[in-house]
N, C-alpha and C. Protein backbone atom coordinates (compact mmCIF):
# COMPACT_ATOMS: atom_id res chain seq x y z
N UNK A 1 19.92 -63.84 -2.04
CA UNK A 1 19.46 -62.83 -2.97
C UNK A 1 18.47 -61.87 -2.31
N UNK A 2 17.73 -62.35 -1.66
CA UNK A 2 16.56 -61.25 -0.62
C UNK A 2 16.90 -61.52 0.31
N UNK A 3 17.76 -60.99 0.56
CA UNK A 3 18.30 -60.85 2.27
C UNK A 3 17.74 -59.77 2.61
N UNK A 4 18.25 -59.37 3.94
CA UNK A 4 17.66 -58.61 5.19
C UNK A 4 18.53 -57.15 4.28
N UNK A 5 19.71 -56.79 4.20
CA UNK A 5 20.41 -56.27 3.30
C UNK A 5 21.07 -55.54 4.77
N UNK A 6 21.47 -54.34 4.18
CA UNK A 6 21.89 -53.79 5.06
C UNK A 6 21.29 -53.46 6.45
N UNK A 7 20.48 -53.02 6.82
CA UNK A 7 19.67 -52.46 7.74
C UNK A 7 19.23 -53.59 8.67
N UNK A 8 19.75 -54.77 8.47
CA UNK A 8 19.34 -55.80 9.31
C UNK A 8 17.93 -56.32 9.45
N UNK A 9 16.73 -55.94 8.62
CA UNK A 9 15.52 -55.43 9.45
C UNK A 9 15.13 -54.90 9.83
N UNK A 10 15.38 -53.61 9.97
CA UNK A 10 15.62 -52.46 10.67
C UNK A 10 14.09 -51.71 9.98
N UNK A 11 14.70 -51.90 8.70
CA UNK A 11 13.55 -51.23 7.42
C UNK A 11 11.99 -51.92 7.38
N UNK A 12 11.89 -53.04 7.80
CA UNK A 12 10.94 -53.86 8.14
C UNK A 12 10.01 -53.45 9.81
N UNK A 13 11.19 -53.19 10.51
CA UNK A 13 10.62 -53.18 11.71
C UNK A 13 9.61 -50.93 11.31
N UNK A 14 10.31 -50.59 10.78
CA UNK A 14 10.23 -49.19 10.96
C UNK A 14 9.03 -48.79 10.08
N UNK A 15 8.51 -49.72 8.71
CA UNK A 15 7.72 -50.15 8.02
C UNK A 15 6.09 -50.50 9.00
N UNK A 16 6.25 -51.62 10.18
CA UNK A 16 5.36 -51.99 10.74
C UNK A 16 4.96 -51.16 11.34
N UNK A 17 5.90 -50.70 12.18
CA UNK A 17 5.69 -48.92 13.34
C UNK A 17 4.83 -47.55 12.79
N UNK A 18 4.73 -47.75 11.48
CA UNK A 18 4.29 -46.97 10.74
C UNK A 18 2.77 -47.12 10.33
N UNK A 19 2.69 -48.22 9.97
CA UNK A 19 1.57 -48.78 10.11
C UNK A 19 0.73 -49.40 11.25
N UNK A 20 1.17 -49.32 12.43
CA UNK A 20 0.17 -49.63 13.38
C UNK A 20 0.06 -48.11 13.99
N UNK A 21 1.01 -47.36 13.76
CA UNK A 21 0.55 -45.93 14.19
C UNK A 21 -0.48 -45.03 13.25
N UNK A 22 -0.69 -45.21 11.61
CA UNK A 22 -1.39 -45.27 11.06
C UNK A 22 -3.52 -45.52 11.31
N UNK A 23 -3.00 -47.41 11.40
CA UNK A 23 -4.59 -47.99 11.90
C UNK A 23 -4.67 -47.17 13.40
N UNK A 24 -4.03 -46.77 14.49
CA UNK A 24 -4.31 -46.18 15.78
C UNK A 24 -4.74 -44.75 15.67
N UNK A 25 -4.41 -43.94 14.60
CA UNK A 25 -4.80 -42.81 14.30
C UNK A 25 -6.49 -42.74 13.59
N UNK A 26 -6.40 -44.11 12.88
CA UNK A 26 -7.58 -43.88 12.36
C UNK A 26 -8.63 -44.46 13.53
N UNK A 27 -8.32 -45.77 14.08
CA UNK A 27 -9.28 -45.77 15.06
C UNK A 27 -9.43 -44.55 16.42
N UNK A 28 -8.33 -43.92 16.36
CA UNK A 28 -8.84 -42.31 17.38
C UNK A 28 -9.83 -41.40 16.49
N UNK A 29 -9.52 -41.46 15.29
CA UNK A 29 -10.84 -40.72 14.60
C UNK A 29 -12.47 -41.23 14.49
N UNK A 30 -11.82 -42.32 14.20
CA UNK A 30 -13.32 -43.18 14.41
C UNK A 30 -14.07 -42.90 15.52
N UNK A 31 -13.57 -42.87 16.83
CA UNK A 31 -13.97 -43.34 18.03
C UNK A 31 -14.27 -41.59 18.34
N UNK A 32 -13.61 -40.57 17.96
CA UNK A 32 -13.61 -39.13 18.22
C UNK A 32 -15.23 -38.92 17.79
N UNK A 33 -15.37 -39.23 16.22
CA UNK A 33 -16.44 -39.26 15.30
C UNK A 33 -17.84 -39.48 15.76
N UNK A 34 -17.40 -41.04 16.19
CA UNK A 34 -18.39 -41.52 16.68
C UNK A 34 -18.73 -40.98 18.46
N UNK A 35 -18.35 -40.55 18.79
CA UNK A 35 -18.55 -39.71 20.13
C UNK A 35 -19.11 -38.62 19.93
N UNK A 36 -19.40 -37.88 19.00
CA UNK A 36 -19.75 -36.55 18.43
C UNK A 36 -20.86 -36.73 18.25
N UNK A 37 -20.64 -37.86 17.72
CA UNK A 37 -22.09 -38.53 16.63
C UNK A 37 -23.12 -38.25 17.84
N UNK A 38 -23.20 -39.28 18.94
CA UNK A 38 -24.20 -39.80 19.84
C UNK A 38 -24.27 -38.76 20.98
N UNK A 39 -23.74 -37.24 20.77
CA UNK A 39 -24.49 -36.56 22.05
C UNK A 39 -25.43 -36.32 22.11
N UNK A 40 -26.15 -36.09 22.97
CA UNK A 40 -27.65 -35.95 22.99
C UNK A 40 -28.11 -34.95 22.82
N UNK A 41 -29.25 -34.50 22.45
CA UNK A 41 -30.07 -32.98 22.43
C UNK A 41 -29.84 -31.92 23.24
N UNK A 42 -29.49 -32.34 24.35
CA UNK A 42 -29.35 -31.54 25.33
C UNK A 42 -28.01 -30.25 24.82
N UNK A 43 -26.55 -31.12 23.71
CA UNK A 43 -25.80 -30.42 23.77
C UNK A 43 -26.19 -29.32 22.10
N UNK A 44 -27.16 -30.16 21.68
CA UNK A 44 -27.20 -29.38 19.92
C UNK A 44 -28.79 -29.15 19.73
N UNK A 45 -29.28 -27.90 19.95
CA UNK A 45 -30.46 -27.35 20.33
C UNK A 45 -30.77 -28.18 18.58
N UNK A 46 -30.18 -27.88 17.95
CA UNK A 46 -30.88 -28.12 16.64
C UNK A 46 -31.30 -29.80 16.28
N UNK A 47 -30.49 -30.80 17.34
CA UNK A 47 -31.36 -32.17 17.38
C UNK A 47 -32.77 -31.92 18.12
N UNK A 48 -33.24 -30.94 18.73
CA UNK A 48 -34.38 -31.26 19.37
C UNK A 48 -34.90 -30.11 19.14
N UNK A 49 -35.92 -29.77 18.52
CA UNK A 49 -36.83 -28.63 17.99
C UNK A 49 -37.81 -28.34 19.14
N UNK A 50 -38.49 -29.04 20.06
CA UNK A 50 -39.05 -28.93 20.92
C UNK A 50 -38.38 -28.04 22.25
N UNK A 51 -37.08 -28.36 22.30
CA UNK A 51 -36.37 -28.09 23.81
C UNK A 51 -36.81 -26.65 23.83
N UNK A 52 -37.12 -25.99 23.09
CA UNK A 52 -37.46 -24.48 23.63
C UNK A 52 -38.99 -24.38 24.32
N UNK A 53 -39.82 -25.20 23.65
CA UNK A 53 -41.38 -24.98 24.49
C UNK A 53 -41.06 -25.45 25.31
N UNK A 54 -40.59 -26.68 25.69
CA UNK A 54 -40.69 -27.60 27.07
C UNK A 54 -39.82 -25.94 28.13
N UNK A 55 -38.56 -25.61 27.47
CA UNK A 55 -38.24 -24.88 28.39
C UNK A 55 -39.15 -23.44 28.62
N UNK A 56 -40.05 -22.86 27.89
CA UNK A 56 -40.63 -22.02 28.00
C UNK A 56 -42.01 -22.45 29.16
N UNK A 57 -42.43 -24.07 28.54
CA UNK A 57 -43.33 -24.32 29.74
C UNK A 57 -43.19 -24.82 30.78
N UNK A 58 -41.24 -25.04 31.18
CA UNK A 58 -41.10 -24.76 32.91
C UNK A 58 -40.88 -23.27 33.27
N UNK A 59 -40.55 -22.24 32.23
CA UNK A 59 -40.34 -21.00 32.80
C UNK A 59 -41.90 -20.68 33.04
N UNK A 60 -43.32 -21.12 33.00
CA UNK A 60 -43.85 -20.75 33.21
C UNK A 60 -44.64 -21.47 34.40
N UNK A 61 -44.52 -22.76 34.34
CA UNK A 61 -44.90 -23.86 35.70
C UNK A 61 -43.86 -22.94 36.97
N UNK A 62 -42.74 -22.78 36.80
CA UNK A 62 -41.92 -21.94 37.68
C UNK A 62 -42.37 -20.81 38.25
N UNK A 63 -43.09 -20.00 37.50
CA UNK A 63 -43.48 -18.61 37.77
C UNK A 63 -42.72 -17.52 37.57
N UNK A 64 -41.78 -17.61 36.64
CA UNK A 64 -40.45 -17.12 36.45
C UNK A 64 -41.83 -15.97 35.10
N UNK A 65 -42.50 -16.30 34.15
CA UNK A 65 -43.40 -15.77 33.29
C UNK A 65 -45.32 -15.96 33.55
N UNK A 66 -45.15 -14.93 32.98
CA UNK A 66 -46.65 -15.01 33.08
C UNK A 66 -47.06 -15.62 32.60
N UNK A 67 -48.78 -15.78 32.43
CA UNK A 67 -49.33 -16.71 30.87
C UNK A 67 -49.62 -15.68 29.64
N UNK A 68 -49.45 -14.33 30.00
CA UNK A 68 -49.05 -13.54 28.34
C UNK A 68 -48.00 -13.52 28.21
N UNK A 69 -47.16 -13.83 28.56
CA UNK A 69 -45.76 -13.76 28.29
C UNK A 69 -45.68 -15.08 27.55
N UNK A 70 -46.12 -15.66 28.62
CA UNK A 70 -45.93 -17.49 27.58
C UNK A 70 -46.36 -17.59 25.78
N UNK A 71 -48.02 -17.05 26.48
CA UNK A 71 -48.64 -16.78 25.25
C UNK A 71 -47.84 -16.63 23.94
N UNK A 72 -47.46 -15.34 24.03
CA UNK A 72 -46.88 -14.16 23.39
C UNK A 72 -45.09 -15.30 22.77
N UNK A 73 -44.35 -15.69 23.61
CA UNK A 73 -43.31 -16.11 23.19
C UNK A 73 -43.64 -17.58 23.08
N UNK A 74 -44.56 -18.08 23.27
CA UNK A 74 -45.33 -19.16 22.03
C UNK A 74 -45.92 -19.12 21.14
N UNK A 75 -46.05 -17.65 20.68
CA UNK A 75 -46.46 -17.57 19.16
C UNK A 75 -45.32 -16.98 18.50
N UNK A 76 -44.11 -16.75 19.08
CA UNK A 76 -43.23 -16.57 18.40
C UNK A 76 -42.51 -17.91 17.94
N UNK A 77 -42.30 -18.92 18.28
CA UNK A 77 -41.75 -20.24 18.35
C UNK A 77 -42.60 -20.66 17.56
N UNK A 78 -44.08 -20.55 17.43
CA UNK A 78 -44.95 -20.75 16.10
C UNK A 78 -44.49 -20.13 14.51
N UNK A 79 -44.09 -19.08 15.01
CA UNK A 79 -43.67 -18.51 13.67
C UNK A 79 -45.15 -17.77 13.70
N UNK A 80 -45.89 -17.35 14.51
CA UNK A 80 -47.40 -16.66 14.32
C UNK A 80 -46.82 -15.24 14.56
N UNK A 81 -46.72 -14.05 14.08
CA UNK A 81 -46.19 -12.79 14.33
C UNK A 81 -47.13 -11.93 14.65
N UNK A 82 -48.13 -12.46 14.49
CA UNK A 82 -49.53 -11.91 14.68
C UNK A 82 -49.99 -11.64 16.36
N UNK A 83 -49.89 -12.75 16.39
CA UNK A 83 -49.78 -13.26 17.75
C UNK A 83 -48.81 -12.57 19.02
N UNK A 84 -47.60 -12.38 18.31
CA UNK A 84 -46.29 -11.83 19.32
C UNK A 84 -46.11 -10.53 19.43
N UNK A 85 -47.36 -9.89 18.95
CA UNK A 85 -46.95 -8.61 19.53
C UNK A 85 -47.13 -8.38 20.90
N UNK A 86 -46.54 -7.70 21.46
CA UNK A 86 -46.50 -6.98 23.22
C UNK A 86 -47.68 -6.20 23.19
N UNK A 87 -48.74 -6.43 23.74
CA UNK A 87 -49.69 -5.22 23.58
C UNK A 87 -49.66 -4.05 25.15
N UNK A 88 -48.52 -3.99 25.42
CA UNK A 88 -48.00 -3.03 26.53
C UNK A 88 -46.75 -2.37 25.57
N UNK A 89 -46.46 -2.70 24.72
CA UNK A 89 -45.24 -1.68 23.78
C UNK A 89 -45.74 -1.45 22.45
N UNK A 90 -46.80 -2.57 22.04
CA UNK A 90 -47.68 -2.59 20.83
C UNK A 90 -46.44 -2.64 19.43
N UNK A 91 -45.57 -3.51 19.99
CA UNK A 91 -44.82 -4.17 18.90
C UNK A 91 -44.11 -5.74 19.19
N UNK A 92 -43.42 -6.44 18.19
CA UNK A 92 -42.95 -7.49 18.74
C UNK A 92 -42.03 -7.77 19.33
């Protein structure tokens, strides 16, 4: 009465194939997800709020800026506007 029927199994086997290609899709998402998840600061400025002073205070250990320059584009990173004006263009 529950035999294999026509298909021999066929329908069974094509059933399983389906479903382990299924769970393999979801564990490539998982594993995609979770790879996204754990990059570090380095790639998403917005995990690390700091990375701009640190980089403003090697552009200035470097000599690449002055210390009004530093000044000046460390009170912009403050959010101080007061502070960031250029007083050689006498704006910000």
């Amino acid at each position: 009465m529950w035999g294999w029927g026509a298909t021999g199994g066929v329908g069974l086997v094509l059933v399983l194939l389906v479903l382990a290609a299924a769970a393999a899709g979801a564990a490539i998402g998982v594993a995609a997800t979770d790879r996204r998840r754990r990059r570090g600061p380095d790639l998403d400025p917005d995990d690390d709020p700091g990375r701009a002073r640190r980089i403003l205070d090697e552009r200035l250990a470097a000599g690449e800026i002055d210390l009004v320059t530093h000044e000046r584009l460390r009170a912009v990173l403050d959010g101080d506007r007061t502070r960031a004006v250029d007083p050689d263009r006498g704006e910000g």
